[in-house]
N, C-alpha and C. Protein backbone atom coordinates (compact mmCIF):
# COMPACT_ATOMS: atom_id res chain seq x y z
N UNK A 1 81.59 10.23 131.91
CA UNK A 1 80.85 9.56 133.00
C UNK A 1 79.35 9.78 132.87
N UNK A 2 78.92 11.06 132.74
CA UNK A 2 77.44 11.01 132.68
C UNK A 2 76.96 10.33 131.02
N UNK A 3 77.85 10.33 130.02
CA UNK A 3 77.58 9.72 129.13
C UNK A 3 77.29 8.17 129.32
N UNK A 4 77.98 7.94 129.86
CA UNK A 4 77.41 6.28 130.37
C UNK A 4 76.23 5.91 131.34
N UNK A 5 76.17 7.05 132.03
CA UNK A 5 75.50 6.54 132.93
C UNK A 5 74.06 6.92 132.16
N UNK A 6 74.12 7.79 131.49
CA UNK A 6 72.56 7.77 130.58
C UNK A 6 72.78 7.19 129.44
N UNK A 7 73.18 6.09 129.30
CA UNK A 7 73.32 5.20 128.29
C UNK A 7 72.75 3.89 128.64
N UNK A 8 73.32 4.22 130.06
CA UNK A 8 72.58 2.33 131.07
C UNK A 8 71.30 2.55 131.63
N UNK A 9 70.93 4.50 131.74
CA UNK A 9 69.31 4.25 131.64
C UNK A 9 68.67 4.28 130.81
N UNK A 10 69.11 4.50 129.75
CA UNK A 10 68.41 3.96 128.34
C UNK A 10 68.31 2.82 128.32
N UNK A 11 69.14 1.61 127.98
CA UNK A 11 69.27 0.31 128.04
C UNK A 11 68.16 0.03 129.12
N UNK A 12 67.96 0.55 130.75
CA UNK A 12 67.00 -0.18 131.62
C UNK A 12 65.82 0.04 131.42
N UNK A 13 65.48 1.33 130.62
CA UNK A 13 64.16 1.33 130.19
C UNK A 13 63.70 0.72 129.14
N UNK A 14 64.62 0.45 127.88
CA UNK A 14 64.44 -0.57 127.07
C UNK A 14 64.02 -1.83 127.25
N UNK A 15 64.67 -2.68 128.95
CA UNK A 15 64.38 -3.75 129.28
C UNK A 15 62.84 -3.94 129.70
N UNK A 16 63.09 -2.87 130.18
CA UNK A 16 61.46 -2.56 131.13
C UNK A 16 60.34 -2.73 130.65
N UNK A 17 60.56 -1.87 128.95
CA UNK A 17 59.77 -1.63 128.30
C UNK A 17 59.08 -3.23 127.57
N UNK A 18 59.93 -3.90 127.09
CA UNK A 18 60.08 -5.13 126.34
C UNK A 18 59.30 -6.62 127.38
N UNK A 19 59.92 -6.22 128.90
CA UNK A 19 59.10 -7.25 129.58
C UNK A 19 57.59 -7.02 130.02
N UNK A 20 56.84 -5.52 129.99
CA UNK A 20 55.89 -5.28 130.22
C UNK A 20 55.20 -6.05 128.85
N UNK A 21 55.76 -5.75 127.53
CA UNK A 21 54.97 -6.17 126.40
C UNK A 21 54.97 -7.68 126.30
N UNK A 22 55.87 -8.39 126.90
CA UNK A 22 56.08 -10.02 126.90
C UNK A 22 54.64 -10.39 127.79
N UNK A 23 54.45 -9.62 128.82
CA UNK A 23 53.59 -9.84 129.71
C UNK A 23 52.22 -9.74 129.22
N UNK A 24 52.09 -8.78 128.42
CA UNK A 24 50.80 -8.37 127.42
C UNK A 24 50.37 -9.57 126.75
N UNK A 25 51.65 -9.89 125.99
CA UNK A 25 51.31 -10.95 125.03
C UNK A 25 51.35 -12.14 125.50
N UNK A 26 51.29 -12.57 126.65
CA UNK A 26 51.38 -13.84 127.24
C UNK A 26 50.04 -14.76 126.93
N UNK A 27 50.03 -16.12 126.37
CA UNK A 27 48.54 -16.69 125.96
C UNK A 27 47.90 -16.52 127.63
N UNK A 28 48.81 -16.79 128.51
CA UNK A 28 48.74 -17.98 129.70
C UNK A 28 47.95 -16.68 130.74
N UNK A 29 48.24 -15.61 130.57
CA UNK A 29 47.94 -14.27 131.29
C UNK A 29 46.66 -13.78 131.47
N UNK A 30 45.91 -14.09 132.61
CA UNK A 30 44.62 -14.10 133.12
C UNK A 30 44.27 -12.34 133.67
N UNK A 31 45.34 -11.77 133.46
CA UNK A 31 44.99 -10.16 134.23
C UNK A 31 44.82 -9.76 132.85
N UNK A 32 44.76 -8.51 133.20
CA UNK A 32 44.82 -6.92 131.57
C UNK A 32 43.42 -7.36 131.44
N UNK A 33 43.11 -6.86 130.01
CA UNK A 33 41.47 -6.69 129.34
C UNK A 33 41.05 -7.77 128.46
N UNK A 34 41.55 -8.80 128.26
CA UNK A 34 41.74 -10.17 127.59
C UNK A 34 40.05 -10.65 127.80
N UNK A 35 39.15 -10.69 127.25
CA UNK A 35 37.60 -11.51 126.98
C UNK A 35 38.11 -12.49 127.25
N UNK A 36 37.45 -13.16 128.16
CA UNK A 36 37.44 -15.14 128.36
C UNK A 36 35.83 -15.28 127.90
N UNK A 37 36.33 -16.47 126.94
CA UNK A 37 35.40 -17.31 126.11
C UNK A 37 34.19 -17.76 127.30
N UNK A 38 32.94 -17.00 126.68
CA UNK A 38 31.75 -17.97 127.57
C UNK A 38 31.10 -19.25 127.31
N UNK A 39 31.01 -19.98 128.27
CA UNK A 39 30.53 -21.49 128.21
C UNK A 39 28.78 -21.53 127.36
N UNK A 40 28.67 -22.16 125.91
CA UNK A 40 27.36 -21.94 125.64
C UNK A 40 26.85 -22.63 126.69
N UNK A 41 25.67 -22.27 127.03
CA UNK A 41 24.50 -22.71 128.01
C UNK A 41 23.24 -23.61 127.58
N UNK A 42 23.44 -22.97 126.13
CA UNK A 42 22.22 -23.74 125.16
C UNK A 42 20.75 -22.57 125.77
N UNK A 43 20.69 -21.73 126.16
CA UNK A 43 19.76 -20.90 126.35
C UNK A 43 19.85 -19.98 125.42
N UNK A 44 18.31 -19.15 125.22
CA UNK A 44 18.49 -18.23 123.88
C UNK A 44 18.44 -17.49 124.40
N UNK A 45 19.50 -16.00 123.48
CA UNK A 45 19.80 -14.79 124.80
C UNK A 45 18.90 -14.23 125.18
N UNK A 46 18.77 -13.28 126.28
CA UNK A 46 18.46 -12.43 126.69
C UNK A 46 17.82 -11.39 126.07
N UNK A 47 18.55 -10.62 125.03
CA UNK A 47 18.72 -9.55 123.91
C UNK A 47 18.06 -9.89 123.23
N UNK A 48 17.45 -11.09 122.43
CA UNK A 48 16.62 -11.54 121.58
C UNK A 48 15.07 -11.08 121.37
N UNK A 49 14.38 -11.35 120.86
CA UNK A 49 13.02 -11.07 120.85
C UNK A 49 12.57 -11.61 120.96
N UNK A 50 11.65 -11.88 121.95
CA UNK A 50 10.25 -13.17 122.88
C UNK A 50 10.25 -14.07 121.47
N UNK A 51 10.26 -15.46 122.29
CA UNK A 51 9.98 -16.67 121.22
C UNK A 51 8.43 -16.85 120.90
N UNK A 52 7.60 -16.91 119.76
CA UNK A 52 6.46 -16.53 119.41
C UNK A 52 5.88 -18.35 119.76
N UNK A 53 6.69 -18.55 119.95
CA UNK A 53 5.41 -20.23 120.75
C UNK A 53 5.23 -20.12 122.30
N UNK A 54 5.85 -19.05 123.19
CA UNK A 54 6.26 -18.98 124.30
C UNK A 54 4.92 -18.64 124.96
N UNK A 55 4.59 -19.53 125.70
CA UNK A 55 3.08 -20.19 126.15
C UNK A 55 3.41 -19.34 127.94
N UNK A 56 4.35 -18.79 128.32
CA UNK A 56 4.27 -18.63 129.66
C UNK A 56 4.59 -19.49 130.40
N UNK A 57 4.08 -19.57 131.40
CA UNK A 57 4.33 -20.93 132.39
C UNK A 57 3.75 -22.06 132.44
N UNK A 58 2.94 -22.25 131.49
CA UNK A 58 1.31 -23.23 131.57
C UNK A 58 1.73 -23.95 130.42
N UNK A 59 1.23 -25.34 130.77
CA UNK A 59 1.24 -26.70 130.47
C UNK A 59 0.29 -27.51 130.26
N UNK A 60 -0.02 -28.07 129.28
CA UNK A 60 -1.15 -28.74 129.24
C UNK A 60 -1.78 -29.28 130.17
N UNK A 61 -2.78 -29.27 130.88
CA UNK A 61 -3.21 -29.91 132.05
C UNK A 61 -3.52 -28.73 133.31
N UNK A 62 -2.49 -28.16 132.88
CA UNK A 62 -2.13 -26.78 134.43
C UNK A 62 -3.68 -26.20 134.14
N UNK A 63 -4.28 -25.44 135.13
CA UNK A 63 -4.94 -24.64 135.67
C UNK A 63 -4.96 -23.62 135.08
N UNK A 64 -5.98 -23.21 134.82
CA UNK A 64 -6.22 -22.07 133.78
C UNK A 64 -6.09 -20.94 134.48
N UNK A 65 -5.64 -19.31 134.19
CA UNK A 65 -6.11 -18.30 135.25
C UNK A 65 -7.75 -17.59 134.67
N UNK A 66 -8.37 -17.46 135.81
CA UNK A 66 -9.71 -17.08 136.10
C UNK A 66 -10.11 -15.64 134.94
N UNK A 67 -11.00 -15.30 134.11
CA UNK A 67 -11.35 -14.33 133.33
C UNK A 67 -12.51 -14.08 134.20
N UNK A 68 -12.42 -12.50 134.30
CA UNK A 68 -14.05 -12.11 135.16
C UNK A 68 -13.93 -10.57 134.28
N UNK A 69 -14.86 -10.44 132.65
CA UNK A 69 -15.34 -9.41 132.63
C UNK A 69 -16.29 -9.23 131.98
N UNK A 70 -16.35 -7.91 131.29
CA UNK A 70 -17.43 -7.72 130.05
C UNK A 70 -17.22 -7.94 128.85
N UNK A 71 -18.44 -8.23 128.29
CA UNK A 71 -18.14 -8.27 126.82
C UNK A 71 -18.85 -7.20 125.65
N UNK A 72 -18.97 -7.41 124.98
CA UNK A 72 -19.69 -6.06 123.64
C UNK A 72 -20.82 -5.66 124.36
N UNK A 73 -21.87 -6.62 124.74
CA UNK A 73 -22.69 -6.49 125.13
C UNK A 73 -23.39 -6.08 126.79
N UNK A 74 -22.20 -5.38 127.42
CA UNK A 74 -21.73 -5.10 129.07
C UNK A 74 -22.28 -6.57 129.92
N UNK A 75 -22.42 -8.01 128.93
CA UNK A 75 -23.25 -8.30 129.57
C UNK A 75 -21.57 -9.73 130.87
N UNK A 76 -21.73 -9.82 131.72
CA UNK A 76 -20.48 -10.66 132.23
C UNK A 76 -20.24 -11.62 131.98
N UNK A 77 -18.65 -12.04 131.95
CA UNK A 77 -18.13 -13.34 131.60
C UNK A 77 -17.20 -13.54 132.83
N UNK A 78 -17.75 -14.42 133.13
CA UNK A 78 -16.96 -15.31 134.32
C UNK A 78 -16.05 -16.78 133.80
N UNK A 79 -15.34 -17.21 133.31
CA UNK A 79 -14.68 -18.19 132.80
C UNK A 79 -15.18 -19.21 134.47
N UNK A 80 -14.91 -18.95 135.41
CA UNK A 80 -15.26 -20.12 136.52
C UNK A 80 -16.11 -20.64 136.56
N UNK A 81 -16.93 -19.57 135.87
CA UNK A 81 -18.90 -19.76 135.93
C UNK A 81 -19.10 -20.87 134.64
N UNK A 82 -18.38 -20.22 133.41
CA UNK A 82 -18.81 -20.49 131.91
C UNK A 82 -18.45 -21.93 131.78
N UNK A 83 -16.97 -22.05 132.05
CA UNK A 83 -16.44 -24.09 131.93
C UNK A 83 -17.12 -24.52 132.76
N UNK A 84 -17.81 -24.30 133.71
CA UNK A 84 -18.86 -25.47 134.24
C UNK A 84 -19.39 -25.98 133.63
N UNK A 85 -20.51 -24.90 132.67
CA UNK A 85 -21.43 -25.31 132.30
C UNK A 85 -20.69 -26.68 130.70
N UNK A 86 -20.09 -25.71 129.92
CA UNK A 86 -18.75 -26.48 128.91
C UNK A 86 -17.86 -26.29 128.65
N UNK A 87 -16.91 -26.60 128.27
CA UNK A 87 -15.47 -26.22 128.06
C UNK A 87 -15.31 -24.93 127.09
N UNK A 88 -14.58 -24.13 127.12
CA UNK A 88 -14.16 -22.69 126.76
C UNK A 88 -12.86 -22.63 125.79
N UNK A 89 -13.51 -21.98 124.50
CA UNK A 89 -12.34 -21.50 124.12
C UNK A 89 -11.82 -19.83 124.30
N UNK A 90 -11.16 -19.78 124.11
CA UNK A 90 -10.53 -18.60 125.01
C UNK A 90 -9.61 -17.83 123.81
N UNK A 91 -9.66 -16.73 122.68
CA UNK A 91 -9.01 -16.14 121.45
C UNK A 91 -8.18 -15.13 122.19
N UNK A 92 -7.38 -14.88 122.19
CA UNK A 92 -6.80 -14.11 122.13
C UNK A 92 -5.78 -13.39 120.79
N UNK A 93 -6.68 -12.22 120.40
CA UNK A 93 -6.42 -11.75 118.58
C UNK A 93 -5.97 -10.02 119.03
N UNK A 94 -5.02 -10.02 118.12
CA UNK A 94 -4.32 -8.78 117.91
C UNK A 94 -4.86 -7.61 116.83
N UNK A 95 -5.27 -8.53 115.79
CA UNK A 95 -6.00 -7.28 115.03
C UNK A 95 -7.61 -7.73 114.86
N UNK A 96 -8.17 -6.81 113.82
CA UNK A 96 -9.68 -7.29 113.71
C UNK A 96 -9.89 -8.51 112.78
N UNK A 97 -9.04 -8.67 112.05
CA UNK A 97 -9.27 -9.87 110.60
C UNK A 97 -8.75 -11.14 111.67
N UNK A 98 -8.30 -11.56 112.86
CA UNK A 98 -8.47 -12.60 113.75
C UNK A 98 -9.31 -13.10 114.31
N UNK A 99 -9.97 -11.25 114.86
CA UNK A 99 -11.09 -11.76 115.26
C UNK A 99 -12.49 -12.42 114.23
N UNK A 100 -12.11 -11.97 113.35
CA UNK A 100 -13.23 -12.23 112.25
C UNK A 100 -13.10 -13.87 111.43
N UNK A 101 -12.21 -13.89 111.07
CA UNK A 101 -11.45 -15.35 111.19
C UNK A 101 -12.31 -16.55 112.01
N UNK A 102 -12.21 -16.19 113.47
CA UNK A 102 -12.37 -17.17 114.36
C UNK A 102 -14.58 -17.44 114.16
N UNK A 103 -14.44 -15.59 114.24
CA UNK A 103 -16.19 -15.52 114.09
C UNK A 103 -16.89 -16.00 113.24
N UNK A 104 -15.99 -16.39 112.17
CA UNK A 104 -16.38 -16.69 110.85
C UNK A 104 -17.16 -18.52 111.11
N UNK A 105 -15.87 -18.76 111.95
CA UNK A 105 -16.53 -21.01 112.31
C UNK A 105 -17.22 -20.69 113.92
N UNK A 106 -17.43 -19.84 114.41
CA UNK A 106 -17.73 -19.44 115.99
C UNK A 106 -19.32 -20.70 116.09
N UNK A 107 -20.16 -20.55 115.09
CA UNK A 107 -20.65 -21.47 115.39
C UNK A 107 -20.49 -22.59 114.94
N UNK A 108 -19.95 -23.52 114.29
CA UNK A 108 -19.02 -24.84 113.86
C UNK A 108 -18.61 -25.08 115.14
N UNK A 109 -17.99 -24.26 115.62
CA UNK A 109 -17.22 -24.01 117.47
C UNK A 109 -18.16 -24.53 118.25
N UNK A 110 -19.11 -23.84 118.41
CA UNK A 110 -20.13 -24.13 119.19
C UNK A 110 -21.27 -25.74 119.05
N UNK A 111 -20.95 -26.15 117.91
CA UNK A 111 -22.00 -26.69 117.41
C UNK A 111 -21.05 -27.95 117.94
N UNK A 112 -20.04 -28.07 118.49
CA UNK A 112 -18.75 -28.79 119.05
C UNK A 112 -19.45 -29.08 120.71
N UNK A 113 -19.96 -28.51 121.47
CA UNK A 113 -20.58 -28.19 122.70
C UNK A 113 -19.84 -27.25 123.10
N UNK A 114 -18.94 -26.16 122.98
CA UNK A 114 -18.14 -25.28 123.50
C UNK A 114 -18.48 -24.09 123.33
N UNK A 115 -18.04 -23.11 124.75
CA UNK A 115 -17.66 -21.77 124.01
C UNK A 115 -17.30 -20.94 123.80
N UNK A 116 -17.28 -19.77 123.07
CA UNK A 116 -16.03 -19.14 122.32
C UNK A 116 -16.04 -17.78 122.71
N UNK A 117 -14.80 -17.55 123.14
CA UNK A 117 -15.20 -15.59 123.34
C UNK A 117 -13.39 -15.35 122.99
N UNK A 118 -13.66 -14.03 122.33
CA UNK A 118 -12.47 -13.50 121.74
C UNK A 118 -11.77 -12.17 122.89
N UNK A 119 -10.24 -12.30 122.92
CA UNK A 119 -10.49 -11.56 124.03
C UNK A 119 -9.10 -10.28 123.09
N UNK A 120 -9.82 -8.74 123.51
CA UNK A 120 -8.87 -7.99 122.11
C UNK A 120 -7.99 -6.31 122.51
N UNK A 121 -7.64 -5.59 122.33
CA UNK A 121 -7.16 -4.64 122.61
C UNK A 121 -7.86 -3.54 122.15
N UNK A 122 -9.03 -4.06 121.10
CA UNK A 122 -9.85 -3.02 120.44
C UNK A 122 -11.13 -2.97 120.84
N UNK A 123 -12.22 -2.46 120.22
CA UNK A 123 -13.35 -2.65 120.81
C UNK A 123 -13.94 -3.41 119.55
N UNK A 124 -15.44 -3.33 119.64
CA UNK A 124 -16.15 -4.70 119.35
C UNK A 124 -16.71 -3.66 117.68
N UNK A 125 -16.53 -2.50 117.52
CA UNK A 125 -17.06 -1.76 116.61
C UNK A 125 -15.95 -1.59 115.40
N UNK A 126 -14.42 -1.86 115.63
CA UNK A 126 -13.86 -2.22 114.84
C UNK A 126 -13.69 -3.66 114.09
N UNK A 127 -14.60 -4.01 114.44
CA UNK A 127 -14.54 -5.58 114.05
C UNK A 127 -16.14 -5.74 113.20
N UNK A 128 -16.69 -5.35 113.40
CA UNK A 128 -18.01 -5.20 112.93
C UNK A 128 -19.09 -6.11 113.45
N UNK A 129 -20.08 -6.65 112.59
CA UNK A 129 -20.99 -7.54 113.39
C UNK A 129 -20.58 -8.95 113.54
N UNK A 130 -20.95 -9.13 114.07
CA UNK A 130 -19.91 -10.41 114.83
C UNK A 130 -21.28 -11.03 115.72
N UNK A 131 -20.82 -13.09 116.02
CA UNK A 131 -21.42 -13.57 116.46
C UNK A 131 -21.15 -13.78 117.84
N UNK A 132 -20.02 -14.17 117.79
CA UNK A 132 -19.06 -14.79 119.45
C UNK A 132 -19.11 -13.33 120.22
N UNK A 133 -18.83 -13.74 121.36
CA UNK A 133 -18.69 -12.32 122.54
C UNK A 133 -17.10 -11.99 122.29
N UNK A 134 -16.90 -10.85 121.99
CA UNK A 134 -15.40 -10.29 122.63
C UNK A 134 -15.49 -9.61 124.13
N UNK A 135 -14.44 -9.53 124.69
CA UNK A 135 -13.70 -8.56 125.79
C UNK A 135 -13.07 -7.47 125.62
N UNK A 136 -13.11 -6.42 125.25
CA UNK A 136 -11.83 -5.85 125.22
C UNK A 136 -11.27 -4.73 126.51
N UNK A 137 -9.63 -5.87 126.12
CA UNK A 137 -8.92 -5.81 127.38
C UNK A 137 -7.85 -4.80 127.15
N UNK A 138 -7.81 -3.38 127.29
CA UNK A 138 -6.69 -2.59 126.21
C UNK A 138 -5.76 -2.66 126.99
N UNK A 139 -5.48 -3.20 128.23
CA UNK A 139 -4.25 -2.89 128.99
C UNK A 139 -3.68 -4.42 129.34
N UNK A 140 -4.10 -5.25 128.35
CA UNK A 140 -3.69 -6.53 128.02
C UNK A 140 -4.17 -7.30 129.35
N UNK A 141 -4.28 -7.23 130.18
CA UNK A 141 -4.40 -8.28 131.42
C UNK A 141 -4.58 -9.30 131.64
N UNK A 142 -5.31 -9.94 130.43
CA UNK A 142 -5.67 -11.26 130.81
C UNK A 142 -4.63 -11.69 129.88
N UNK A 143 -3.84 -10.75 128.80
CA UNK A 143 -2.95 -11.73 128.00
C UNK A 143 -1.92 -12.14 128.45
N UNK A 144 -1.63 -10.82 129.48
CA UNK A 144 -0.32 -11.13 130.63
C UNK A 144 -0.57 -12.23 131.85
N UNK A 145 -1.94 -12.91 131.89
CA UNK A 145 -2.19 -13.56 133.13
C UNK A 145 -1.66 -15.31 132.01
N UNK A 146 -2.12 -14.74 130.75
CA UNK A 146 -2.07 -16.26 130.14
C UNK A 146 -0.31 -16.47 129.55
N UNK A 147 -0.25 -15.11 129.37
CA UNK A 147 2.04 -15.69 129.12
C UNK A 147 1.67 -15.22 127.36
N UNK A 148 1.15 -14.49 126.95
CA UNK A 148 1.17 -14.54 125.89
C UNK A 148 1.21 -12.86 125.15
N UNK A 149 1.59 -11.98 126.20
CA UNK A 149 1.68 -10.71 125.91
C UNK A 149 2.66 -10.51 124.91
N UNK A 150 2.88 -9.55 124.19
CA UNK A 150 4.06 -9.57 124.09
C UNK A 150 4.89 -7.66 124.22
N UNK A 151 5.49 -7.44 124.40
CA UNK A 151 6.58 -6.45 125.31
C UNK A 151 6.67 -5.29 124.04
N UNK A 152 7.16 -6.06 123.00
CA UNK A 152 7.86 -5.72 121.72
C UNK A 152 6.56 -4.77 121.14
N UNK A 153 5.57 -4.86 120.89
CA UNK A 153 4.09 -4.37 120.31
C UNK A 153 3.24 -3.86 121.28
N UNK A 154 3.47 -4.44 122.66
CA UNK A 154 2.45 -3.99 123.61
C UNK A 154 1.05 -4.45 123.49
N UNK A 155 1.01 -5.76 122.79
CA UNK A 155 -0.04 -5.88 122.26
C UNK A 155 -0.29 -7.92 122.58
N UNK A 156 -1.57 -8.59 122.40
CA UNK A 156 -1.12 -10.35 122.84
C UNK A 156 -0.28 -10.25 121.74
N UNK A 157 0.07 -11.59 121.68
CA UNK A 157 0.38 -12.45 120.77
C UNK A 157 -1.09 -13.33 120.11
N UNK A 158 -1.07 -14.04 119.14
CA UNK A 158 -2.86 -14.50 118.68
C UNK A 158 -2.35 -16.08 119.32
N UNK A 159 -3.32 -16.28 119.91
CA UNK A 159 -3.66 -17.29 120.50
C UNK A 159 -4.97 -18.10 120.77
N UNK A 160 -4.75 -19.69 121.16
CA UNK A 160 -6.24 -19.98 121.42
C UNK A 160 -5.56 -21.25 122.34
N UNK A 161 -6.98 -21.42 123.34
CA UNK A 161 -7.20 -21.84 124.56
C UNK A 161 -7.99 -22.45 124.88
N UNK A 162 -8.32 -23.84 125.07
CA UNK A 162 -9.26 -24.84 125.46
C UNK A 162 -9.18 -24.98 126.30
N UNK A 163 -10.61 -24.79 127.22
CA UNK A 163 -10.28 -24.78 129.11
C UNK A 163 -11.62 -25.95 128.81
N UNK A 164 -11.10 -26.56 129.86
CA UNK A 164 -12.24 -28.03 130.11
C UNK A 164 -13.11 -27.80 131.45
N UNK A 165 -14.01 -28.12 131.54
CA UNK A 165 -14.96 -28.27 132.33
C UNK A 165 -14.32 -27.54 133.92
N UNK A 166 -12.82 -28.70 134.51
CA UNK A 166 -12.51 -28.33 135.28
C UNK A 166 -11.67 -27.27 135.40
N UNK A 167 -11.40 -26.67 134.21
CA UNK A 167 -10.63 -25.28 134.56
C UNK A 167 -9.37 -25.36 134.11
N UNK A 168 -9.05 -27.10 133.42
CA UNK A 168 -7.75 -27.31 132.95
C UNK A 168 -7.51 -27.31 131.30
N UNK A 169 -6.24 -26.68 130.95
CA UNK A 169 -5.93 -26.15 129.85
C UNK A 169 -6.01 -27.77 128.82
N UNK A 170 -7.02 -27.66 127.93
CA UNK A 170 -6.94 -28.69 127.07
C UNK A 170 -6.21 -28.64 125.40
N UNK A 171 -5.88 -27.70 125.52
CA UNK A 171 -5.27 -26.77 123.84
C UNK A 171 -5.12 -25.79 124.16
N UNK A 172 -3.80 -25.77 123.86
CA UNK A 172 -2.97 -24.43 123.47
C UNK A 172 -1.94 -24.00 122.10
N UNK A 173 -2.51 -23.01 121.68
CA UNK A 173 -1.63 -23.22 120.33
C UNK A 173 -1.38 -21.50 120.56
N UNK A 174 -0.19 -20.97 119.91
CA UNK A 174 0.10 -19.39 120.05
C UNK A 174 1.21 -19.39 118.83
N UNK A 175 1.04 -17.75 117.89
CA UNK A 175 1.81 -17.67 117.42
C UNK A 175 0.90 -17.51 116.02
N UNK A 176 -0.35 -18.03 115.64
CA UNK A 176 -1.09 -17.83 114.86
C UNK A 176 -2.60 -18.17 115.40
N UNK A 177 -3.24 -18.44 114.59
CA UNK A 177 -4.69 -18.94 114.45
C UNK A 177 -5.25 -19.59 113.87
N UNK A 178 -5.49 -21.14 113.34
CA UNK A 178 -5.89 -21.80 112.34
C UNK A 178 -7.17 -21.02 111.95
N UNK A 179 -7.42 -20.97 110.24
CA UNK A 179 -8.15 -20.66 109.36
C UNK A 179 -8.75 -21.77 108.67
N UNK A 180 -10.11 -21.23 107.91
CA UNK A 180 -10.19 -22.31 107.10
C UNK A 180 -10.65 -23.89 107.57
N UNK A 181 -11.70 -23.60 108.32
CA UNK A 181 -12.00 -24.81 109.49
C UNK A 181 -10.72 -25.86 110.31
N UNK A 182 -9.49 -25.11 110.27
CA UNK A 182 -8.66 -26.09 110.89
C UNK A 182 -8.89 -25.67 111.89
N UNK A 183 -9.39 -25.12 112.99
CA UNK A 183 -9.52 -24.58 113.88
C UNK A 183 -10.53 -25.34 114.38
N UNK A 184 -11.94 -25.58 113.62
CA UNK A 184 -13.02 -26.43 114.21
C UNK A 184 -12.37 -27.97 114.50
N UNK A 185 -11.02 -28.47 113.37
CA UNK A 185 -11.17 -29.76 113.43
C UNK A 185 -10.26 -30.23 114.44
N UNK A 186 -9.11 -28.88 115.04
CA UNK A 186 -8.41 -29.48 115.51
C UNK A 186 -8.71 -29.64 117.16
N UNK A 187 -9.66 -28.35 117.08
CA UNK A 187 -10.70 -28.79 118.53
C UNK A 187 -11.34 -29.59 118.83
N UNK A 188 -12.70 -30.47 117.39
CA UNK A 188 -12.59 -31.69 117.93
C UNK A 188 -12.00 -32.48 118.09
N UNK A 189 -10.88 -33.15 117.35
CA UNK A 189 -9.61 -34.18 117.77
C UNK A 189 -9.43 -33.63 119.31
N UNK A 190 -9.13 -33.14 119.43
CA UNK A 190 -9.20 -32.37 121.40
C UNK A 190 -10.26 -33.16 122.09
N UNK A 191 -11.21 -32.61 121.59
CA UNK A 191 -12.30 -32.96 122.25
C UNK A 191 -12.49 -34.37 122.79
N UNK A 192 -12.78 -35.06 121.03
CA UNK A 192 -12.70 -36.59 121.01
C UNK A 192 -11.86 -37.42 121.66
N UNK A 193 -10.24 -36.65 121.92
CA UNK A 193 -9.55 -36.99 122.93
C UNK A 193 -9.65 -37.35 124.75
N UNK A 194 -10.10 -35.95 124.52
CA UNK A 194 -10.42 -35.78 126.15
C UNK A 194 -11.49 -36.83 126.69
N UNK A 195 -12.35 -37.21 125.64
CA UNK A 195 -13.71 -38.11 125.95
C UNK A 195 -15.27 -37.04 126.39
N UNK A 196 -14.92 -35.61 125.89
CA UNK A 196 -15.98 -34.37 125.84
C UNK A 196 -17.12 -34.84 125.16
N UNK A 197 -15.92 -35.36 123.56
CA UNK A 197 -17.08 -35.13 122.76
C UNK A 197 -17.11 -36.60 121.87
N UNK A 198 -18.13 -37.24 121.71
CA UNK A 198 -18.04 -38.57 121.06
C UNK A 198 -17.34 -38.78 119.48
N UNK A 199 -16.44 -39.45 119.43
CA UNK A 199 -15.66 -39.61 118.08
C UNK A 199 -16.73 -39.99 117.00
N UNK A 200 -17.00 -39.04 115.85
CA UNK A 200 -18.01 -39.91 114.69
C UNK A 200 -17.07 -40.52 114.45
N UNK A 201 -17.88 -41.44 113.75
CA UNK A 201 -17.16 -42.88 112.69
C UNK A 201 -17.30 -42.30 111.43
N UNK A 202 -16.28 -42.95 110.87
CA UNK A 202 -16.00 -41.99 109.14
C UNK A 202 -17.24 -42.32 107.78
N UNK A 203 -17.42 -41.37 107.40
CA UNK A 203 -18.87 -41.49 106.13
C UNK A 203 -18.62 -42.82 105.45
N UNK A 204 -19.44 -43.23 105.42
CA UNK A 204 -19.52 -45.02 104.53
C UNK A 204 -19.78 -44.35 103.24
N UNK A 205 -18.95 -44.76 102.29
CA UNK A 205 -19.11 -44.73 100.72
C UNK A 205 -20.32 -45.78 100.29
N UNK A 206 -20.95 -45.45 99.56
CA UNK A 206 -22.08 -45.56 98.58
C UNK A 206 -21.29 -46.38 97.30
C-alpha cells in the first residue's frame, strides 16, 4: 500500500513538473522573463554620442542668443550692439589651429562688411598673434547658449555663425570649419543671398 501510494506521487509530480515547462515554452505566453520586441521609432538612441551637425534648437532665421563679453583685449563685445552696426560672424573653435585657420581670411571676412570674433576655451596667448578678437569662454557658456557644446570633451563643438543685422541666424554650419577661403566664399553666397552684400558679376575674359 504505501508502495503505491508513493508511486502516484511520483507520477503527480512528474505531471506537474512537465505542465509548468509547457507553460515556459509557450510562443503565446505574455508572463515569465520573455523580452518583447521594441517598435523602431526611427530615433537615434539615447546611449549614442551627440550627432556632430546637432545645431541645438535654432533654425535658420531663429533669433540668435545675445553674447555680452570680453575679448583679448578686456575691451567689450556686445553681439546686440555689434549686428547693428553689421552682421556677425560668430567661431566657435576648440583648439588653437581653428582659431588660426579662421584668423588667417579674418580680413577677406571683413573686407565682406562683417564681423568676426572667435569664441574659445583657451586664452588668446595660446593662439598667438592674431587679428580677429577672441572671447575666452572656459566654462563654455555661450557654446551651451548656441546648442553646440559638447558633453563627451567638455569642450564646443567648431562652429560658425552668421547673425544679420537683426539678430537673425543667417549661416550655420557645425562639425568643422571651412579652410582655404571656403569660408570667405561661402559667406558671401550668404550674403549675396540675403541682399547684404551686392552680387559681383563674373571677370570678363580678355
Amino acid at each position: 500500500m504505501v508502495g503505491r501510494t508513493h508511486a502516484t506521487g511520483l507520477a503527480l509530480c512528474a505531471l506537474a513538473a512537465s505542465s509548468v515547462l509547457a507553460f515556459a515554452q509557450d510562443p503565446g505566453n505574455k508572463g515569465g522573463h520573455q523580452d518583447e520586441a521594441k517598435p523602431n521609432t526611427g530615433q537615434p538612441s539615447t546611449n549614442g554620442p551627440p550627432s556632430s551637425i546637432n545645431l541645438g534648437r535654432f533654425l535658420l532665421g531663429d533669433g540668435a542668443p545675445d553674447i555680452d563679453a570680453r575679448d583679448q583685449a578686456n575691451a567689450r563685445y556686445h553681439l546686440a550692439e555689434e549686428r547693428r552696426e553689421k552682421p556677425q560672424m560668430i567661431v566657435f573653435a576648440r583648439i588653437p589651429q581653428e582659431v588660426r585657420g579662421v584668423d588667417a581670411v579674418s580680413k577677406d571676412l571683413e573686407a565682406l562688411g562683417i564681423g568676426v570674433i572667435a569664441i574659445a576655451p583657451f586664452r588668446h596667448d595660446r593662439v598667438g598673434a592674431m587679428h580677429m578678437r577672441l572671447v575666452t569662454d572656459g566654462a563654455s557658456i555661450n557654446a551651451r547658449n548656441y546648442g553646440v557644446f559638447d558633453p563627451v570633451t567638455s569642450n564646443p563643438r567648431p562652429a560658425v555663425f552668421l547673425i544679420d543685422r537683426n539678430g537673425k541666424f543667417q549661416m550655420m554650419m557645425s562639425g568643422g570649419i571651412p579652410v582655404d577661403g571656403e569660408l570667405v566664399r561661402l559667406t558671401r553666397e550668404s550674403l549675396e543671398k540675403s541682399g547684404e552684400l551686392v552680387a559681383q558679376p563674373p571677370p570678363t575674359l580678355n
